[in-house]
Structures are given as structure tokens and as C-alpha cells.
N, C-alpha and C. Protein backbone atom coordinates (compact mmCIF):
# COMPACT_ATOMS: atom_id res chain seq x y z
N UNK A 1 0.84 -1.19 0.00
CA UNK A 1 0.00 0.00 0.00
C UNK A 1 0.88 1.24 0.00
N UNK A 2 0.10 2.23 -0.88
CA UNK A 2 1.11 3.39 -0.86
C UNK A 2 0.85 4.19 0.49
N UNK A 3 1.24 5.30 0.46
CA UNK A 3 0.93 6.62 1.64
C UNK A 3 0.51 7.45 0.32
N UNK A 4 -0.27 8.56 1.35
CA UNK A 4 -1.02 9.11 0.35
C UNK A 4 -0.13 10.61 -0.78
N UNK A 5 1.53 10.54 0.02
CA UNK A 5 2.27 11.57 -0.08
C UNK A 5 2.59 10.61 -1.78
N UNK A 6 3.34 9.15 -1.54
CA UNK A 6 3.48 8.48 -2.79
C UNK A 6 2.33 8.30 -3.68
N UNK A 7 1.30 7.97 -3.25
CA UNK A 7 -0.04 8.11 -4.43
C UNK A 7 -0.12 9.63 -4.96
N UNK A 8 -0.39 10.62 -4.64
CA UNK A 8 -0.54 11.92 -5.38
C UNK A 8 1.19 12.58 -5.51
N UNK A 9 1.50 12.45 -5.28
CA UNK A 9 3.05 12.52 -5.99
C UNK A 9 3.39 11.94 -7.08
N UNK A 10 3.17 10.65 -7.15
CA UNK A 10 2.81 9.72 -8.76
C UNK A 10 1.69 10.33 -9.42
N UNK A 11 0.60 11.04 -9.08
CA UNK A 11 -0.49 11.47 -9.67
C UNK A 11 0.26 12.76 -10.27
N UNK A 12 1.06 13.53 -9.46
CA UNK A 12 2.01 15.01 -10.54
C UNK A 12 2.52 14.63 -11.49
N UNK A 13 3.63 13.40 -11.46
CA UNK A 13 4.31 12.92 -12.20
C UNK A 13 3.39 12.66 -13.82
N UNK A 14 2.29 11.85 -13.19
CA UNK A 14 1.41 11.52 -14.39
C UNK A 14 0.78 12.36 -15.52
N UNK A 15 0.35 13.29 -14.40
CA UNK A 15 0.19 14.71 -15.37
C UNK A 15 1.41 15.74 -15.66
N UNK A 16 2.10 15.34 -15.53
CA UNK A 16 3.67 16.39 -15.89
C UNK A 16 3.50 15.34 -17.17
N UNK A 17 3.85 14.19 -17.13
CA UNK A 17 3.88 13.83 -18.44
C UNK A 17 3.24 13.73 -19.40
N UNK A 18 1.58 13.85 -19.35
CA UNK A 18 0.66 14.29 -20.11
C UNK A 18 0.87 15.56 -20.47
N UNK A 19 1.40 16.52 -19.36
CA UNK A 19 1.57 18.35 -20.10
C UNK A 19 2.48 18.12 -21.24
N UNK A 20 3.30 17.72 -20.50
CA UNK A 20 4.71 17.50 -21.58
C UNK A 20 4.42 16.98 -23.29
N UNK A 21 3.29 16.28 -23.14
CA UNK A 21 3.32 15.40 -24.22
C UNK A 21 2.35 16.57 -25.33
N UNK A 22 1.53 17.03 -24.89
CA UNK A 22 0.25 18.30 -25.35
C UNK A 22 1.56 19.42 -25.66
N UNK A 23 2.38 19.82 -25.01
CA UNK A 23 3.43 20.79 -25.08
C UNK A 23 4.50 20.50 -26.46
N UNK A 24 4.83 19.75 -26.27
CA UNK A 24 5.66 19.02 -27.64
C UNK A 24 4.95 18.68 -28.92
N UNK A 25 3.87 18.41 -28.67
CA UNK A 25 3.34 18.40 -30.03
C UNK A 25 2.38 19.76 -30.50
N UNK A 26 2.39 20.55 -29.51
CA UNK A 26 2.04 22.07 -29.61
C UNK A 26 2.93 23.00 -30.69
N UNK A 27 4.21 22.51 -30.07
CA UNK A 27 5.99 23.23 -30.59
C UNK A 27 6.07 22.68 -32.28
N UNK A 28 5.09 21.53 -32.29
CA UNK A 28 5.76 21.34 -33.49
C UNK A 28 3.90 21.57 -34.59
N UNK A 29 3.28 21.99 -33.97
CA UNK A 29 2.02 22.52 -34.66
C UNK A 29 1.32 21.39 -35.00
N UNK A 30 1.43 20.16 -34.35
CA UNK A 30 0.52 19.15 -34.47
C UNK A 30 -0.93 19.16 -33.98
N UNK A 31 -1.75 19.81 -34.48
CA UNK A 31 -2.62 20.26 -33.86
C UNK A 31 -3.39 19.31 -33.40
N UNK A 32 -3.90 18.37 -34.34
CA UNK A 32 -4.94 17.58 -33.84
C UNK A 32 -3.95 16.65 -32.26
N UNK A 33 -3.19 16.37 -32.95
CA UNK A 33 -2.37 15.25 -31.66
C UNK A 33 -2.31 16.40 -30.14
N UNK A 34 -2.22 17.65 -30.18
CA UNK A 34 -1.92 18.75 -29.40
C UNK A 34 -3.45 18.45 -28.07
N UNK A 35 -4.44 18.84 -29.33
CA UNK A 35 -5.77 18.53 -28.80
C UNK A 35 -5.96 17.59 -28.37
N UNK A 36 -5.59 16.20 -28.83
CA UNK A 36 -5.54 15.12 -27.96
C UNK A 36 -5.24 14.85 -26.98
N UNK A 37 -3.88 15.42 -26.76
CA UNK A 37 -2.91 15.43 -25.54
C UNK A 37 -3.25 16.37 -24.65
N UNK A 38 -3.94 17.24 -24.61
CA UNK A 38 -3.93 18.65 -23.87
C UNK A 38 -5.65 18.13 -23.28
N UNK A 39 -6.19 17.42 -23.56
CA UNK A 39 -7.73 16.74 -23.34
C UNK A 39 -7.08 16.15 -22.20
N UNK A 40 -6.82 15.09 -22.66
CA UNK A 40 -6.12 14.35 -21.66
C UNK A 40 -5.43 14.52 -20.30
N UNK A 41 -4.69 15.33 -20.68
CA UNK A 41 -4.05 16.06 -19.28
C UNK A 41 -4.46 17.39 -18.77
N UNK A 42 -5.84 17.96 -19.47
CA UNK A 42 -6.89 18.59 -18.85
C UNK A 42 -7.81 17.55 -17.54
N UNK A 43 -8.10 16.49 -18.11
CA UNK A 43 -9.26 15.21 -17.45
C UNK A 43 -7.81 14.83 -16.71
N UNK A 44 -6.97 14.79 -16.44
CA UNK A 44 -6.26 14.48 -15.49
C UNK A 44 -5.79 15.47 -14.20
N UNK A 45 -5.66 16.76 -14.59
CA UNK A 45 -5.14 17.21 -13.97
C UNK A 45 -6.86 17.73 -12.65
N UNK A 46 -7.75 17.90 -13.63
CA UNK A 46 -9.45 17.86 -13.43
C UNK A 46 -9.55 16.70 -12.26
N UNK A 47 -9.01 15.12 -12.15
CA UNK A 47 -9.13 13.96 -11.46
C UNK A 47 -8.38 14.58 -10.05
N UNK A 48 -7.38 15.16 -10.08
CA UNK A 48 -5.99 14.94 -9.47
C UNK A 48 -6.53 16.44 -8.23
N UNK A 49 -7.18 17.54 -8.67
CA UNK A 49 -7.71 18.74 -7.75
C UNK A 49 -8.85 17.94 -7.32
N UNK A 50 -9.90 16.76 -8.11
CA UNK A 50 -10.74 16.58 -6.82
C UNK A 50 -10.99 15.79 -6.26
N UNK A 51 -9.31 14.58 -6.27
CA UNK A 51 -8.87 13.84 -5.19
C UNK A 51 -8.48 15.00 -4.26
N UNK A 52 -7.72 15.85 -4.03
CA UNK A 52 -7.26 16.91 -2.95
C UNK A 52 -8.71 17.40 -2.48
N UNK A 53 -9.31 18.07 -3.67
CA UNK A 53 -10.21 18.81 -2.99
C UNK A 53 -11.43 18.43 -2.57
N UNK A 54 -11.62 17.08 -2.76
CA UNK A 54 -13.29 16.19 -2.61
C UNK A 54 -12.67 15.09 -1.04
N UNK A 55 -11.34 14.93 -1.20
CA UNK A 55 -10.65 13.87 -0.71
C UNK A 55 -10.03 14.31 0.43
N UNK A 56 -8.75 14.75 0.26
CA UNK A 56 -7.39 15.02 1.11
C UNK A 56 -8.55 16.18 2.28
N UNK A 57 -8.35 17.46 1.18
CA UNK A 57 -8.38 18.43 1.83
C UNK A 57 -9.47 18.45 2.87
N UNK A 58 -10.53 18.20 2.86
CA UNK A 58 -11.72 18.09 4.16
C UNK A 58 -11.23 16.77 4.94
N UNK A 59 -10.73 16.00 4.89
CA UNK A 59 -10.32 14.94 5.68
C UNK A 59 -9.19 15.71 6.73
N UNK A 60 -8.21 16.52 5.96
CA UNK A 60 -6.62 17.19 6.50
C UNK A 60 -8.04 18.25 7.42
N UNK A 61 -8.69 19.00 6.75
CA UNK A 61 -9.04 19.93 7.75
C UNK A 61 -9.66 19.50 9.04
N UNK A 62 -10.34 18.59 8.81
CA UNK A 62 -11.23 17.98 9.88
C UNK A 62 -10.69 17.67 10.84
N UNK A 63 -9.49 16.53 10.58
CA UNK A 63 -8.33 16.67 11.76
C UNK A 63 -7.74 17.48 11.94
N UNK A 64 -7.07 18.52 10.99
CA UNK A 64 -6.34 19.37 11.85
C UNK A 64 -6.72 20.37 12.56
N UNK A 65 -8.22 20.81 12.24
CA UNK A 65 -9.29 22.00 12.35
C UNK A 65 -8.27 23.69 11.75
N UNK A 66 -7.87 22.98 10.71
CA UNK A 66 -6.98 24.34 10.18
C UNK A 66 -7.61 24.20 8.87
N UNK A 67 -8.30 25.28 8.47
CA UNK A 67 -8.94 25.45 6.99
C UNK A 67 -8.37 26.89 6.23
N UNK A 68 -7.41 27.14 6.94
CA UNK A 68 -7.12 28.40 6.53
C UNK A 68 -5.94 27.88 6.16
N UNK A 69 -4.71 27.25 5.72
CA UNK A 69 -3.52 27.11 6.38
C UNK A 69 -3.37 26.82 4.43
N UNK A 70 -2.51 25.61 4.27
CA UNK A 70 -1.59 24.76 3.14
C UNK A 70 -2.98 24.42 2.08
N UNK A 71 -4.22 24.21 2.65
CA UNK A 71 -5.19 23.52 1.62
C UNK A 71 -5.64 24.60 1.55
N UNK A 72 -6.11 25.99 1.91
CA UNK A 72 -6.88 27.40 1.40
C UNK A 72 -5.84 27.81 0.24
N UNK A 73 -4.31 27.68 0.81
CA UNK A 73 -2.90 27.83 -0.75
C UNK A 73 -3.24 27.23 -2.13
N UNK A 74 -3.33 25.78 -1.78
CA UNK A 74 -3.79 24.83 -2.78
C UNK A 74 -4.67 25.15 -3.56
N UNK A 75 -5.89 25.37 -3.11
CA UNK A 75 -6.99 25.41 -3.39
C UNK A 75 -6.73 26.47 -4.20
N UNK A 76 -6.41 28.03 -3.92
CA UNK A 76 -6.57 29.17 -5.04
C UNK A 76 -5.37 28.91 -6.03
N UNK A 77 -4.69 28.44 -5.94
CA UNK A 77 -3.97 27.70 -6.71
C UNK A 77 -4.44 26.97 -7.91
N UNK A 78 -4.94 26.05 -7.28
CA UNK A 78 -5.87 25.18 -8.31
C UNK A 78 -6.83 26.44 -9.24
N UNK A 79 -7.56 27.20 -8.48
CA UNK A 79 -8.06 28.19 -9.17
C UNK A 79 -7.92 28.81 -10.39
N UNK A 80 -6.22 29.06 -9.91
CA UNK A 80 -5.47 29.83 -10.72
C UNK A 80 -4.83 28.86 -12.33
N UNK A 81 -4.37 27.56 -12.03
CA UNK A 81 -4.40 26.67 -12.80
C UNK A 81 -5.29 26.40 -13.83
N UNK A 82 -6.79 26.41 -13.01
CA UNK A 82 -7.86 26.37 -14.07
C UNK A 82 -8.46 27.21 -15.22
N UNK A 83 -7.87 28.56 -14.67
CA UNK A 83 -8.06 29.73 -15.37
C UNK A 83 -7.06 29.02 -16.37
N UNK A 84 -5.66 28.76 -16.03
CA UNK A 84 -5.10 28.98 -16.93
C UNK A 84 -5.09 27.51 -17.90
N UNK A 85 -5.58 26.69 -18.03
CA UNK A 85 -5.94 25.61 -18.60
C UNK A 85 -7.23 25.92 -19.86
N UNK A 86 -7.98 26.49 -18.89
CA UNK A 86 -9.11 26.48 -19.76
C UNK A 86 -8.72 27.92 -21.15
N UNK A 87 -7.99 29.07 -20.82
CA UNK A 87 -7.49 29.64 -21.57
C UNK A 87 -6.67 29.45 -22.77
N UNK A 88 -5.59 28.02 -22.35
CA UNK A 88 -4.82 27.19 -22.86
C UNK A 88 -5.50 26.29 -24.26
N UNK A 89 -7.02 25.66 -23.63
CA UNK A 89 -7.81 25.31 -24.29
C UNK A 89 -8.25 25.84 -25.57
N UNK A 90 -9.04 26.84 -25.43
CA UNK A 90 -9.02 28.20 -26.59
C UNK A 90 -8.28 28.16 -26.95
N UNK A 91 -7.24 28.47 -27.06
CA UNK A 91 -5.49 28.96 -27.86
C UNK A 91 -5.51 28.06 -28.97
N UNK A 92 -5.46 26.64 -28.36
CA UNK A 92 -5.37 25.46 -28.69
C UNK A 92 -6.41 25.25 -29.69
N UNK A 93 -7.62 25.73 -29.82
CA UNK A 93 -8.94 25.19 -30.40
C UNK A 93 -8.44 26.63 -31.72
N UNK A 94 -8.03 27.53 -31.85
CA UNK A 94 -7.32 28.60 -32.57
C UNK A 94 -6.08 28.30 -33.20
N UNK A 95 -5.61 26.66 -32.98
CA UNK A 95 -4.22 26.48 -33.32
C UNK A 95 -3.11 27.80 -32.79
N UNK A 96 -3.61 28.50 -32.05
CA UNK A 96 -2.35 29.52 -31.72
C UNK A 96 -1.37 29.00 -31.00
N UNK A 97 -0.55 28.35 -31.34
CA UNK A 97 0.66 27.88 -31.02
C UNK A 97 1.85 28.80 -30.32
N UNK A 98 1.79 30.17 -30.62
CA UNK A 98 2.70 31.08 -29.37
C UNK A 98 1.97 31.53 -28.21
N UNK A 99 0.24 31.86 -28.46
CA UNK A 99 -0.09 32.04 -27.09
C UNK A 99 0.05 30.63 -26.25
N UNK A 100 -0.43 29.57 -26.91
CA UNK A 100 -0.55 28.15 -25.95
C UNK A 100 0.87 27.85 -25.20
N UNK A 101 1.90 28.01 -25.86
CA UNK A 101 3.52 27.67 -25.02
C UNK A 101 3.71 28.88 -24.20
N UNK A 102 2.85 30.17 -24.75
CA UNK A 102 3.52 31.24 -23.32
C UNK A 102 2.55 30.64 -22.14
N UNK A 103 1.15 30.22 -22.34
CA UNK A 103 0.57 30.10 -21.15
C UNK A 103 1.23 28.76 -20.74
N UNK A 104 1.34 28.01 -21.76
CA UNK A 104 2.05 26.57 -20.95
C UNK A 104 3.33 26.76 -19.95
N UNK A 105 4.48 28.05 -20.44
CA UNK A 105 5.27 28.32 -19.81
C UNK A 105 4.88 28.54 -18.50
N UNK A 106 3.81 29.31 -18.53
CA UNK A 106 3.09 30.06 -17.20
C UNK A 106 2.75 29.15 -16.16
N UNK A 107 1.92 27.87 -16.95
CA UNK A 107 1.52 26.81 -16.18
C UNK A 107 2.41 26.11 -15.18
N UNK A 108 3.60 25.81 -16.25
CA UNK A 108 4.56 24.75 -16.04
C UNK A 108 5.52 25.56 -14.91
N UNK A 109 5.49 27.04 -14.77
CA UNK A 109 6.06 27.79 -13.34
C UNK A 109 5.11 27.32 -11.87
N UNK A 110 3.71 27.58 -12.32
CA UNK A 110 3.08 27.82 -11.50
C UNK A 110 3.02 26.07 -11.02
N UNK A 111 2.95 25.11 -11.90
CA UNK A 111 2.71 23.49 -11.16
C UNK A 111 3.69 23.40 -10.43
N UNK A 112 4.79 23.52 -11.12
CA UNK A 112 6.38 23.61 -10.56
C UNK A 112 6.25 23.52 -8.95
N UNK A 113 6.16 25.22 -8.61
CA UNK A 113 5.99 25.91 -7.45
C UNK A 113 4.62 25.02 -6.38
N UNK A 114 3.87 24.88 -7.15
CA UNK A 114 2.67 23.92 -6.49
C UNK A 114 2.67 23.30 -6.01
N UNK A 115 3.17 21.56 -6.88
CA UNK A 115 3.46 20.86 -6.71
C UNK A 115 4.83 20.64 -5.65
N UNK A 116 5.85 21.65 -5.42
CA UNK A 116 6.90 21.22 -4.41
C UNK A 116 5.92 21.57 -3.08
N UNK A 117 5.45 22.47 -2.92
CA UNK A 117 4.90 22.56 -1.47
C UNK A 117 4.04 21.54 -1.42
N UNK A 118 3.30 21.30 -2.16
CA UNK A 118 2.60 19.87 -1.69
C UNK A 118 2.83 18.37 -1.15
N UNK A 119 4.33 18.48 -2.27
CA UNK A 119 5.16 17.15 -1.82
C UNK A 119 6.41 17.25 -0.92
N UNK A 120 6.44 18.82 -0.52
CA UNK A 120 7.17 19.40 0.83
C UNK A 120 6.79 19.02 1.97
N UNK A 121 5.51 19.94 1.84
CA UNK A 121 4.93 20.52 3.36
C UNK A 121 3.59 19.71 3.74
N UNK A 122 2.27 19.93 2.37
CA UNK A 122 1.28 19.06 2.78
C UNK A 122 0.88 17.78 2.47
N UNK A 123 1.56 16.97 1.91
CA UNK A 123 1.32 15.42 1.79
C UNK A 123 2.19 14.98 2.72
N UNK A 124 3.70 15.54 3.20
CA UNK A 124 3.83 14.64 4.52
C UNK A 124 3.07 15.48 5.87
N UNK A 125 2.62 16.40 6.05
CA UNK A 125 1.86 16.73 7.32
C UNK A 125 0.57 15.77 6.90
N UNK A 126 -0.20 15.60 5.82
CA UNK A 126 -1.20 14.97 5.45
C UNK A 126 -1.07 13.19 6.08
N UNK A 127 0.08 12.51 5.57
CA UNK A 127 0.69 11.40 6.02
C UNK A 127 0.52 11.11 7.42
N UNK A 128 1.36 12.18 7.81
CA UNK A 128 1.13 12.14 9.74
C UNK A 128 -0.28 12.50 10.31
N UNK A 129 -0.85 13.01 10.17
CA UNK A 129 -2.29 13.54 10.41
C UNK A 129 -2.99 12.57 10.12
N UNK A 130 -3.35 12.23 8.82
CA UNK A 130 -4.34 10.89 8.33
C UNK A 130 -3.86 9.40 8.54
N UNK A 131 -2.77 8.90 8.95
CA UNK A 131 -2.31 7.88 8.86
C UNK A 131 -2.99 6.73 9.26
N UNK A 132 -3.95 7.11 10.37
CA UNK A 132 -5.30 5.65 10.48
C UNK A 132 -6.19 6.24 9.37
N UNK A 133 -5.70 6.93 8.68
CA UNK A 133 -7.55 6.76 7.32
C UNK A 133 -6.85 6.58 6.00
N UNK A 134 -5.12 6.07 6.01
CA UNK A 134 -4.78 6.32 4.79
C UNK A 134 -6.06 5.11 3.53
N UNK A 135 -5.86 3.73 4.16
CA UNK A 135 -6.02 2.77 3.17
C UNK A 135 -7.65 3.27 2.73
N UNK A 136 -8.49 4.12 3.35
CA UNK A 136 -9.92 4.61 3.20
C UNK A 136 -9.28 5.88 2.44
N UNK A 137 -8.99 6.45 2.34
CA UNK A 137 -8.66 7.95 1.85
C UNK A 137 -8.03 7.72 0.05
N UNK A 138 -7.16 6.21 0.40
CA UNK A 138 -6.86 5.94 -1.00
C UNK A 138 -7.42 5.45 -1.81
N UNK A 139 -8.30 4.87 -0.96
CA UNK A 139 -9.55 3.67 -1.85
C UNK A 139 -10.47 4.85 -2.51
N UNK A 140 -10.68 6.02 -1.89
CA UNK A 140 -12.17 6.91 -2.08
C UNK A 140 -11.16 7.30 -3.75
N UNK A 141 -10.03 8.25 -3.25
CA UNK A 141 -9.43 8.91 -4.14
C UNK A 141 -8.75 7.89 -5.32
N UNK A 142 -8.79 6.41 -5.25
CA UNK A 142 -9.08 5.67 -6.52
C UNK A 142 -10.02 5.92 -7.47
N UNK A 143 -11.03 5.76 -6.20
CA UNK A 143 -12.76 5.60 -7.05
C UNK A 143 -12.52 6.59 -8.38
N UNK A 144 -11.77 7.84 -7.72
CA UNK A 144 -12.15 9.14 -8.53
C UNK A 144 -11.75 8.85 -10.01
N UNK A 145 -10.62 8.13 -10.15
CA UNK A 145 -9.95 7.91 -11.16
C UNK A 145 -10.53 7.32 -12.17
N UNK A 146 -11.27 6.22 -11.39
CA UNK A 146 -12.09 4.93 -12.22
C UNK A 146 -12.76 5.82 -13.08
């Protein structure tokens, strides 16, 4: 069984490599394959905020009774992500190939930065905090995937 810091840590990884893959075939104006790829690691990255945010995050608050703290960060975060995804989208549906890599640039700062505090600060405080609800917490945040 994983911990829930190794399950959504493999879940970044998964979608880093889906960006990557929508990004590269962006660079080279493959449009339809672009759209393919950029779907994809839209519905992933879509899975991956509402394991945290359907999952982690009200479980982390409940025990910690901190709703203001690492998951209120996350959360406008994610916000901010979505803006910039769904913008990404458009670009993409326009074949505009220099706006889509500046916002991808944008993205790929902002996951960057995201993603380390998460696999810093709140998936191991998450770890220690949830550790009698991991094998329930992973099973729910499977389901999501299915």
C-alpha cells in the first residue's frame, strides 16, 4: 500500500507527463495530436484537484481544524491553474501555437511551485495527520480515477 504523499506525488508525475506530451506536439504545430494530448491532461489534472479537494483536503481539515492554512494555498492555486488551462484550451482550439507555449510556460512555473509545497509541506503533514484513514482515503481517491 502506498501513503497518500506516494499516491498523489505519482499522480504530478502523471500529469507532468501528459503536459509535456500536449506541449511538444504544440511546438511542433501538431494540432490535432496537441488537442488530444492537452484533453487528456486537462481530465487528469481535473481527477488529481478533486482527489485533494473532494478527498485530502476536508479529511486534512477535519483533523487538523486548520482550513485556513496549506489547503486554502492549494486550493486558489488550483483556481489559478484552471483559469489557466481552460485559456490554454481556446489557444489550442485557434491552433495559436505562441499564445498556448507562453501560457504553458506560465503553467509549467506555476505546477512547478505547487506541486513542491505539496510534496514538501502538505502530503507529509497529510501522512502524519491521516495515517489511520490512509487505506480509506486511498480507496475513495481511486474511485475518482475509475
Amino acid at each position: 500500500m502506498s501513503s497518500l504523499s506516494e499516491f498523489l506525488t505519482d499522480d504530478h508525475h502523471a500529469c507532468d507527463d501528459l503536459f509535456a506530451a500536449a506541449e511538444n506536439a504544440a511546438a511542433v504545430k501538431d494540432w490535432a495530436q496537441a488537442r488530444e494530448r492537452f484533453g487528456l491532461f486537462a481530465a487528469a489534472m481535473a481527477r488529481h484537484f478533486a482527489r485533494e479537494e473532494t478527498v485530502l483536503f476536508p479529511a486534512f481539515e477535519a483533523r487538523t481544524g486548520n482550513s485556513g492554512g496549506p489547503t486554502f494555498v492549494m486550493r486558489s492555486e488550483h483556481v489559478q491553474m484552471n483559469g489557466l488551462l481552460a485559456d490554454m484550451a481556446a489557444r489550442l482550439e485557434r491552433s495559436d501555437g505562441p499564445g498556448f507555449l507562453g501560457q504553458a510556460e506560465t503553467l509549467l512555473m506555476l505546477m512547478r511551485q505547487h506541486n513542491l509545497k505539496e510534496e514538501n509541506i502538505l502530503y507529509p503533514m497529510s501522512d502524519q495527520a491521516l495515517a489511520d484513514q490512509q487505506p480509506d482515503l486511498l480507496e475513495r481517491m481511486e474511485v475518482l480515477g475509475a
